[in-house]
Protein backbone atom coordinates (compact mmCIF):
# COMPACT_ATOMS: atom_id res chain seq x y z
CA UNK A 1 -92.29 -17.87 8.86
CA UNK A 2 -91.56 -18.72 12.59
CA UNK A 3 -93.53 -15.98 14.94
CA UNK A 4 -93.98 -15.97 18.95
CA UNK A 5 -92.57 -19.56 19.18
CA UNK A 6 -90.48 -21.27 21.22
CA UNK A 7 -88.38 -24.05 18.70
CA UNK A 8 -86.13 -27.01 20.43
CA UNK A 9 -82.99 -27.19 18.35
CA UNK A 10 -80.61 -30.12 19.78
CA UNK A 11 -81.75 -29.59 23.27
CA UNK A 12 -80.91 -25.98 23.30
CA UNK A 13 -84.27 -23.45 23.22
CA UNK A 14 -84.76 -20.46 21.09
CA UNK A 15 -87.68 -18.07 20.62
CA UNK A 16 -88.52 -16.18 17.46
CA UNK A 17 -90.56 -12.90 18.02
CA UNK A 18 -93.40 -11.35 16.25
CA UNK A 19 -91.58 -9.87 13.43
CA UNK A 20 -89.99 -13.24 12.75
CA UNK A 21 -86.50 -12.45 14.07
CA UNK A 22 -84.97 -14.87 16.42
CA UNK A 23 -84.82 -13.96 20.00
CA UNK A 24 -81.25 -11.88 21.38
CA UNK A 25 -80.47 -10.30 24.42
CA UNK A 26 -83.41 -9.77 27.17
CA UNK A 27 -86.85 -10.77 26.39
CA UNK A 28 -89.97 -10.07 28.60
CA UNK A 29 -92.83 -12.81 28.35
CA UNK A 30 -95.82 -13.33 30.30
CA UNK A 31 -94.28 -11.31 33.39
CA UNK A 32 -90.85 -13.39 33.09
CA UNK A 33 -87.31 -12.25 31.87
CA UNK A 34 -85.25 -14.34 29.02
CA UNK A 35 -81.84 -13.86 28.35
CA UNK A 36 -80.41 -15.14 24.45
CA UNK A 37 -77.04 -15.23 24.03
CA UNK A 38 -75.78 -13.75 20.51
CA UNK A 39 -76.59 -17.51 18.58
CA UNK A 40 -79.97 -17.34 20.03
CA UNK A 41 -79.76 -19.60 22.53
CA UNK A 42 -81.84 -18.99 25.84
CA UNK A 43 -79.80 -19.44 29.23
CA UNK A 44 -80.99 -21.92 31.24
CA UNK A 45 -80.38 -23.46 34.81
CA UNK A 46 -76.91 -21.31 35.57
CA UNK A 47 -75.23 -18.58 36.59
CA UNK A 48 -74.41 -16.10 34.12
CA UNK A 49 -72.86 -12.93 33.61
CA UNK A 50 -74.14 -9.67 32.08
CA UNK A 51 -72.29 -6.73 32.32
CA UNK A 52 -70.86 -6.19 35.74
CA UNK A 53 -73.77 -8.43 37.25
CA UNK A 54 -74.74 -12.01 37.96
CA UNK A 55 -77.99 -13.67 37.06
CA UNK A 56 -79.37 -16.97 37.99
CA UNK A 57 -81.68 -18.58 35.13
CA UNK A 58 -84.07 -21.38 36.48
CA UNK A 59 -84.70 -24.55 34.67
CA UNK A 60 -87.27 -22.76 31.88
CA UNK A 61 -84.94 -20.10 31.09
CA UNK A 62 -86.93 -17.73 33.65
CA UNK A 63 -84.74 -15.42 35.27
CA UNK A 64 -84.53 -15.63 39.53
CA UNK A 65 -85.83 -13.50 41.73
CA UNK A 66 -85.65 -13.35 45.57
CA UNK A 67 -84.47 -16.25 47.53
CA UNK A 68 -82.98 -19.34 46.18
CA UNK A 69 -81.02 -22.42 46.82
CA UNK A 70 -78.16 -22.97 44.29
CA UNK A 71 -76.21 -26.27 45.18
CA UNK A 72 -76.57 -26.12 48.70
CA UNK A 73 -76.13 -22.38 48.90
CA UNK A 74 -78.81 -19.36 49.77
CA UNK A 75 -78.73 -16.50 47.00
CA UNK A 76 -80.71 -13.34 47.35
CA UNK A 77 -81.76 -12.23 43.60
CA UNK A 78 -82.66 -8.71 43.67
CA UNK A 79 -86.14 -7.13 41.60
CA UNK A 80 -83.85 -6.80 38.46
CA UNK A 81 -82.49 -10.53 38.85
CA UNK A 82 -78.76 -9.28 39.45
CA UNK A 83 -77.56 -11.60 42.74
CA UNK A 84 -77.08 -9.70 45.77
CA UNK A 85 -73.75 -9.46 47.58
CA UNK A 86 -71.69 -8.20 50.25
CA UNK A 87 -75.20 -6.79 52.14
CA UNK A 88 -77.81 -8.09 54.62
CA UNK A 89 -80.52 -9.26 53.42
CA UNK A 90 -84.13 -9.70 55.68
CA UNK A 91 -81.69 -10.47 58.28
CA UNK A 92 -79.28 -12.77 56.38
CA UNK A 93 -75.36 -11.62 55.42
CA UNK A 94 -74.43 -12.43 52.04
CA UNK A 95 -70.69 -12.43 51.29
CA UNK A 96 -68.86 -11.07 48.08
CA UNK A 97 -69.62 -14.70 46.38
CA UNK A 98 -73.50 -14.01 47.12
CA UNK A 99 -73.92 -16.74 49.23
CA UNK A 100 -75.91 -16.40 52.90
CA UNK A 101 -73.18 -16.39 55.15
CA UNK A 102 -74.67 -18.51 58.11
């Protein structure tokens, strides 16, 4: 049996927990945040929506936090990951997409 592994599957990722069970939903490892979508598969490198809020997953499937540069664009990730909008943040104006309003 597959436990605490990360498996490559057709160049999507997947992680299989202790007890065996494949990875779904939110996962917390080594001080970073996962997000599986219902077949398993981790979210990587885009936007993506959960619930009513949107979550930018870097390259490794970590989730963002804090400042980052999506395509050109500034986007302030807040301590739970959901992008900050229509606020000020450390100075900067972020507009109802997200993006720094310069």
């Amino acid at each position: 049996m597959i436990r605490n592994e990360w498996i490559n599957l057709k160049e999507q990722w997947y992680y299989f927990k202790d007890s065996g069970v494949m990875a779904k939903g939110w996962l917390q490892l080594n001080n970073n945040w996962y997000y599986f979508i219902t077949n398993g598969q981790m979210i990587n490198n885009m936007w993506y929506s959960i619930g009513d809020k949107n979550y930018y997953f870097n390259s490794d499937g970590s989730m963002a936090l804090g400042w980052k540069q999506i395509e050109g664009k500034w986007y302030y990730l807040n301590a739970d990951g959901s992008m900050a909008h229509d606020t000020t943040v450390d100075g900067c104006k972020l507009g109802s997409n997200g993006a720094w309003i310069k």
